[in-house]
N, C-alpha and C. Protein backbone atom coordinates (compact mmCIF):
# COMPACT_ATOMS: atom_id res chain seq x y z
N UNK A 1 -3.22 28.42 -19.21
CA UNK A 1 -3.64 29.64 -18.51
C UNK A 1 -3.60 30.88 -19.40
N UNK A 2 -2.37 31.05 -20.34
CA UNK A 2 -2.62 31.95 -21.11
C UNK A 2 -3.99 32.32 -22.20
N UNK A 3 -4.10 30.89 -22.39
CA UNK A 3 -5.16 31.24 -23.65
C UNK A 3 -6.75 31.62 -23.23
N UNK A 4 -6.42 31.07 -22.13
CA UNK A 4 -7.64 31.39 -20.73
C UNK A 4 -7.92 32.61 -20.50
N UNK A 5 -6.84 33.53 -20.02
CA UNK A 5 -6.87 34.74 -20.13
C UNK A 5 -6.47 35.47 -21.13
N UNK A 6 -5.99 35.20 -22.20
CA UNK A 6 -6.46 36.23 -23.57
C UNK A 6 -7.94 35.55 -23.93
N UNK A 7 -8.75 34.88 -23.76
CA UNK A 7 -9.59 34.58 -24.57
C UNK A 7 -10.92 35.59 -23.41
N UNK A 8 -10.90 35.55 -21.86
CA UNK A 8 -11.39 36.39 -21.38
C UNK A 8 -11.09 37.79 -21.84
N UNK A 9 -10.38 38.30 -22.03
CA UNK A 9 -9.65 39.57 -22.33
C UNK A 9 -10.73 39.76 -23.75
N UNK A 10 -10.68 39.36 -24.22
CA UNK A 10 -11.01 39.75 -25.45
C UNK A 10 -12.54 39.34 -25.81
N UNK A 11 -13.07 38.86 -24.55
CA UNK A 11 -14.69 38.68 -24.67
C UNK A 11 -14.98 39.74 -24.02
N UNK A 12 -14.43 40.31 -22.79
CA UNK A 12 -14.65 41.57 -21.84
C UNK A 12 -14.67 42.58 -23.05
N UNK A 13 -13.79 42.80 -24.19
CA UNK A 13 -13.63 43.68 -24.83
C UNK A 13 -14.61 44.21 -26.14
N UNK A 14 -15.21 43.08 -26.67
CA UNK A 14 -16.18 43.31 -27.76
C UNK A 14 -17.14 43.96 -27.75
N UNK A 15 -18.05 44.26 -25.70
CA UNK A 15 -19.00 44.97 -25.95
C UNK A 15 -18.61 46.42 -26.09
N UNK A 16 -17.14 46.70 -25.81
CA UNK A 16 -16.73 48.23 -25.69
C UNK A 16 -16.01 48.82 -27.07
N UNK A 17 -15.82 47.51 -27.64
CA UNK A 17 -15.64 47.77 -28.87
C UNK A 17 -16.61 47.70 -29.93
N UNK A 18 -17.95 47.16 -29.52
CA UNK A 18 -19.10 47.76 -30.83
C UNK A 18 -19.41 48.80 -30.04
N UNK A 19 -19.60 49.11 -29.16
CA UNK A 19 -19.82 50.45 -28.54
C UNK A 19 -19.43 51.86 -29.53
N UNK A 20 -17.85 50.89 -29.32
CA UNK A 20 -16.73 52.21 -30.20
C UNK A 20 -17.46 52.19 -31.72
N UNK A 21 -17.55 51.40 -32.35
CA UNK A 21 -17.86 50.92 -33.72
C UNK A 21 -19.63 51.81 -34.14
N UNK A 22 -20.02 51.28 -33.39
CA UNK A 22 -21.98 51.41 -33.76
C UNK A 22 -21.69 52.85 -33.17
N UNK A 23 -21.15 53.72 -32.21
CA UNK A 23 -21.73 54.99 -31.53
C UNK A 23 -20.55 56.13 -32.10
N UNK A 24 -19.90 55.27 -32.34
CA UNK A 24 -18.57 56.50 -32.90
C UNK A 24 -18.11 57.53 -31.35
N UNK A 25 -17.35 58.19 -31.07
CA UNK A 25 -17.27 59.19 -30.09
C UNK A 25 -18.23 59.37 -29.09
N UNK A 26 -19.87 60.24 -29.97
CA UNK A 26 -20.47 60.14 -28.85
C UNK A 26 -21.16 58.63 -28.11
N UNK A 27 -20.59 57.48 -28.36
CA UNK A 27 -21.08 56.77 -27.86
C UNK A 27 -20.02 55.93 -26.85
N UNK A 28 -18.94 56.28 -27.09
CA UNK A 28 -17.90 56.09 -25.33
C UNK A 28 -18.07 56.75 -24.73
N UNK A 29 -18.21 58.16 -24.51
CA UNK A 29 -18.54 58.86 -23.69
C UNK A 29 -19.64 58.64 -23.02
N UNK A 30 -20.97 58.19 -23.16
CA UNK A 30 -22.02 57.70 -23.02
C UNK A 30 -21.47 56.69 -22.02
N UNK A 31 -20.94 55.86 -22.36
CA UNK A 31 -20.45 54.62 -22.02
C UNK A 31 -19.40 54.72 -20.78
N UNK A 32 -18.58 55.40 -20.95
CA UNK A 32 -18.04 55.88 -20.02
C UNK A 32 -18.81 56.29 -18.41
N UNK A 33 -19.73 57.45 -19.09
CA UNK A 33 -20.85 57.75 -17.70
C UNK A 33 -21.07 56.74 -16.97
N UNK A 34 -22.17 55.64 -18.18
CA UNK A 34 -22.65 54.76 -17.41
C UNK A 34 -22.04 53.91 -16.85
N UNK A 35 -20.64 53.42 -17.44
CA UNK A 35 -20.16 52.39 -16.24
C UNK A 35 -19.70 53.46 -14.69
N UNK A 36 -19.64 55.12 -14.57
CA UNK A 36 -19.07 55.57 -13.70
C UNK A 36 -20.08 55.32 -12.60
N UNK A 37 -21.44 55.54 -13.26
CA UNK A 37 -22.99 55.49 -12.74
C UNK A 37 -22.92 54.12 -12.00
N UNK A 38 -22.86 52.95 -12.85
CA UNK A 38 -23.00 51.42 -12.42
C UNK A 38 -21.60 51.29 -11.16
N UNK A 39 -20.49 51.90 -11.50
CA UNK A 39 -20.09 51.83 -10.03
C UNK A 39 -20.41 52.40 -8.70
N UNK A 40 -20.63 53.77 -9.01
CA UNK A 40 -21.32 54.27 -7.48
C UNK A 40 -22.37 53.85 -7.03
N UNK A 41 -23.31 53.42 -7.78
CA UNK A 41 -24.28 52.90 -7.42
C UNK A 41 -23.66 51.47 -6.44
N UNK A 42 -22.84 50.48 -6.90
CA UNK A 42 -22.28 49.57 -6.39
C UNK A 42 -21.00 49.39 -5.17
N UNK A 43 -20.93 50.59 -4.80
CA UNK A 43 -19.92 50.97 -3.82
C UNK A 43 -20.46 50.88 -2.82
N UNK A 44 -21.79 51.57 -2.06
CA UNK A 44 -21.89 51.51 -0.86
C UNK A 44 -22.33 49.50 -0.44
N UNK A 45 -22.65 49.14 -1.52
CA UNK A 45 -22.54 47.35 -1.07
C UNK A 45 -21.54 46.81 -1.10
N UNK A 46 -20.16 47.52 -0.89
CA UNK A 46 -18.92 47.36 -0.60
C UNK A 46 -18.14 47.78 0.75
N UNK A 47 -18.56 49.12 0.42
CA UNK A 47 -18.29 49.82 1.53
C UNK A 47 -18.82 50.14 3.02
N UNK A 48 -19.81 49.43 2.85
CA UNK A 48 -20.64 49.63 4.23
C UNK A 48 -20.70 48.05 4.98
N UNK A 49 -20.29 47.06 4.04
CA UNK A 49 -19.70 45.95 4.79
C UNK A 49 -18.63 45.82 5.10
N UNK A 50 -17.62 46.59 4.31
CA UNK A 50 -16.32 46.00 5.30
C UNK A 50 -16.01 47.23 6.04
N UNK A 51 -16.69 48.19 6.33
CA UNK A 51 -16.56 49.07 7.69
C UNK A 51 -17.61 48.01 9.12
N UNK A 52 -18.41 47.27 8.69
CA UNK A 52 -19.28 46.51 9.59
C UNK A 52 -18.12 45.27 9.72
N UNK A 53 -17.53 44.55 8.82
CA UNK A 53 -16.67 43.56 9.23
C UNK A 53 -15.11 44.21 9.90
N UNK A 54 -14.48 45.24 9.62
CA UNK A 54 -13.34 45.97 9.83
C UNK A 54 -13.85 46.80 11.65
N UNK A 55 -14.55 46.72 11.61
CA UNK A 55 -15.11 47.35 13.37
C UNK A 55 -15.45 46.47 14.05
N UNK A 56 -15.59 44.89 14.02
CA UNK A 56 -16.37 43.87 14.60
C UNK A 56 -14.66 43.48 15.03
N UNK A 57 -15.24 43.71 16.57
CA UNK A 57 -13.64 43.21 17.94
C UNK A 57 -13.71 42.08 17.66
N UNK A 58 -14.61 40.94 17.74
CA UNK A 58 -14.33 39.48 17.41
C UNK A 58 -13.95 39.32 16.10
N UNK A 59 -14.22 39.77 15.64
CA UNK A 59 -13.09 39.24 13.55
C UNK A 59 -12.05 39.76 13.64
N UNK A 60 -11.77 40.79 13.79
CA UNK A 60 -10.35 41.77 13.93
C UNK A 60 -9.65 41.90 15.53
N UNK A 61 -10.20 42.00 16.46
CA UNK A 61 -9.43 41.70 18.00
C UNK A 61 -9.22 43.18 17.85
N UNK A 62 -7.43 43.24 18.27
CA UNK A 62 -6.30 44.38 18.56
C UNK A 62 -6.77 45.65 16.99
N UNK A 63 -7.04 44.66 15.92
CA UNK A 63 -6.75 45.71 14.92
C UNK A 63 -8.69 46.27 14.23
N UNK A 64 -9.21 45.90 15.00
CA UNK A 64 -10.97 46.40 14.87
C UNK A 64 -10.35 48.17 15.12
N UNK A 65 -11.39 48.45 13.96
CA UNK A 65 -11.54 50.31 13.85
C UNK A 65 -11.72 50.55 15.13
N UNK A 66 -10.70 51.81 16.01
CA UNK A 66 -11.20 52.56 16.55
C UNK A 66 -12.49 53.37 16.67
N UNK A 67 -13.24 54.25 17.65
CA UNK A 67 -14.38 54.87 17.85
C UNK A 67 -14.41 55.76 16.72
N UNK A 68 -13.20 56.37 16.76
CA UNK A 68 -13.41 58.19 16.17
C UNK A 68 -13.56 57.28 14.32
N UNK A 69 -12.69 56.13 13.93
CA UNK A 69 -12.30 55.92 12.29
C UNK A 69 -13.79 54.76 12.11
N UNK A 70 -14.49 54.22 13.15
CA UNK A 70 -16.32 54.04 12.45
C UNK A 70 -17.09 54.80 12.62
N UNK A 71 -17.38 55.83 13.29
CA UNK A 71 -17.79 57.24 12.92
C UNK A 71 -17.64 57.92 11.71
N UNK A 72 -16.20 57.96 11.73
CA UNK A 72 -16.17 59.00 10.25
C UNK A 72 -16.71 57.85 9.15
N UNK A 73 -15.94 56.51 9.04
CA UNK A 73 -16.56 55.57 7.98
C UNK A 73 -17.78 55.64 7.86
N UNK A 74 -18.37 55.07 8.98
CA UNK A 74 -20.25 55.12 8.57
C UNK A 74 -20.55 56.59 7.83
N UNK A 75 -20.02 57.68 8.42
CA UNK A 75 -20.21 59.27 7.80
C UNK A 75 -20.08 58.81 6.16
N UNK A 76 -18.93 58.68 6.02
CA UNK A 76 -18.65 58.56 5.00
C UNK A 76 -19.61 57.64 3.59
N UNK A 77 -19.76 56.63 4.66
CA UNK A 77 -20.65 55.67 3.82
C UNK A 77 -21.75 56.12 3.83
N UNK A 78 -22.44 56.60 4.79
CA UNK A 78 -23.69 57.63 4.60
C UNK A 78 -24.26 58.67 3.55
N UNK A 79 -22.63 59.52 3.37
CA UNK A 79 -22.78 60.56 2.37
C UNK A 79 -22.87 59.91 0.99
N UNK A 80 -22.25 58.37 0.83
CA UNK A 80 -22.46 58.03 -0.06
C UNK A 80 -23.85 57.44 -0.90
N UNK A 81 -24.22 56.98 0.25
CA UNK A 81 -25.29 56.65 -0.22
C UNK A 81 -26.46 57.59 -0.18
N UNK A 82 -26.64 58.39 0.31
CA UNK A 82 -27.35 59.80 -0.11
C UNK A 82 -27.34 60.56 -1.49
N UNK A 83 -26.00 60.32 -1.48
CA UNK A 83 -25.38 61.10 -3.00
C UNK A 83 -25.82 60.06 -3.74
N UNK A 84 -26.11 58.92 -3.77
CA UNK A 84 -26.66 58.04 -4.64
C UNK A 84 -28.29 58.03 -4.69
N UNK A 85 -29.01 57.86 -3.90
CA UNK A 85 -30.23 58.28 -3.76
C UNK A 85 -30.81 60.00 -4.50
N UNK A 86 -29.95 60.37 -4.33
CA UNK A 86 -30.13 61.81 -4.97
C UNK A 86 -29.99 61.79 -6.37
N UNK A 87 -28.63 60.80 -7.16
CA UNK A 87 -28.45 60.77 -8.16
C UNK A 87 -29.15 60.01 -9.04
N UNK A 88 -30.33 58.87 -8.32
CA UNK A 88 -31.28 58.27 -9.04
C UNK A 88 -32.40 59.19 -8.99
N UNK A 89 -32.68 59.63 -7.85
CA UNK A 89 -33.65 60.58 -8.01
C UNK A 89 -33.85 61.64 -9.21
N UNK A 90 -32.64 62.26 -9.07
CA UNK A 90 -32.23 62.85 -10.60
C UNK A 90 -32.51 62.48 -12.16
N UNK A 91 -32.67 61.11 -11.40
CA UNK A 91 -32.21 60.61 -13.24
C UNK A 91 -33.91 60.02 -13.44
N UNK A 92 -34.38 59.82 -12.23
CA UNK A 92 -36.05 59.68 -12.92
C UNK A 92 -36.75 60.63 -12.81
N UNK A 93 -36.58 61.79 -11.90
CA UNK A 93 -37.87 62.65 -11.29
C UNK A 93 -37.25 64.27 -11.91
N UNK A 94 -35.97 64.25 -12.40
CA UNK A 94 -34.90 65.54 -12.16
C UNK A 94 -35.01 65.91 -13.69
């Protein structure tokens, strides 16, 4: 198991390390953005299912979201994905 996971460890690591190598400074920073980019983009296909599985009375019973906490969630997940739509918009049309 160990060599299993150092040998993952250190394949995860090579693309961030020619990154470091080929771009010098300004090219983590770069890098940085884009993985911040590649996650928000990937949040609301996180987040907007388990507010749909976390509110469903038959999967959860006693402990399914209250009215007022899938309201604000969906809100929430809403603003997110707006703010994402906006931020692609940005990045082709902006």
């Amino acid at each position: 198991p160990w060599l299993r996971r150092m040998t993952t460890r250190l394949l995860a690591i090579i693309p961030a390390l020619a990154v470091i190598l080929f771009f010098k400074d300004f090219g983590v920073g770069r890098l940085l953005i884009l993985s911040q980019v590649v996650l928000s983009i990937q949040l609301p296909f996180a987040v907007i299912p388990l507010v749909m599985f976390t509110s469903n009375k038959e999967k959860m019973g006693y402990f399914a979201n209250k009215l007022w906490l899938k309201i604000t969630a969906y809100v929430i997940a809403l603003c997110i994905v707006v703010l994402n739509m906006w931020l692609i918009y940005n990045l082709f049309f902006g």
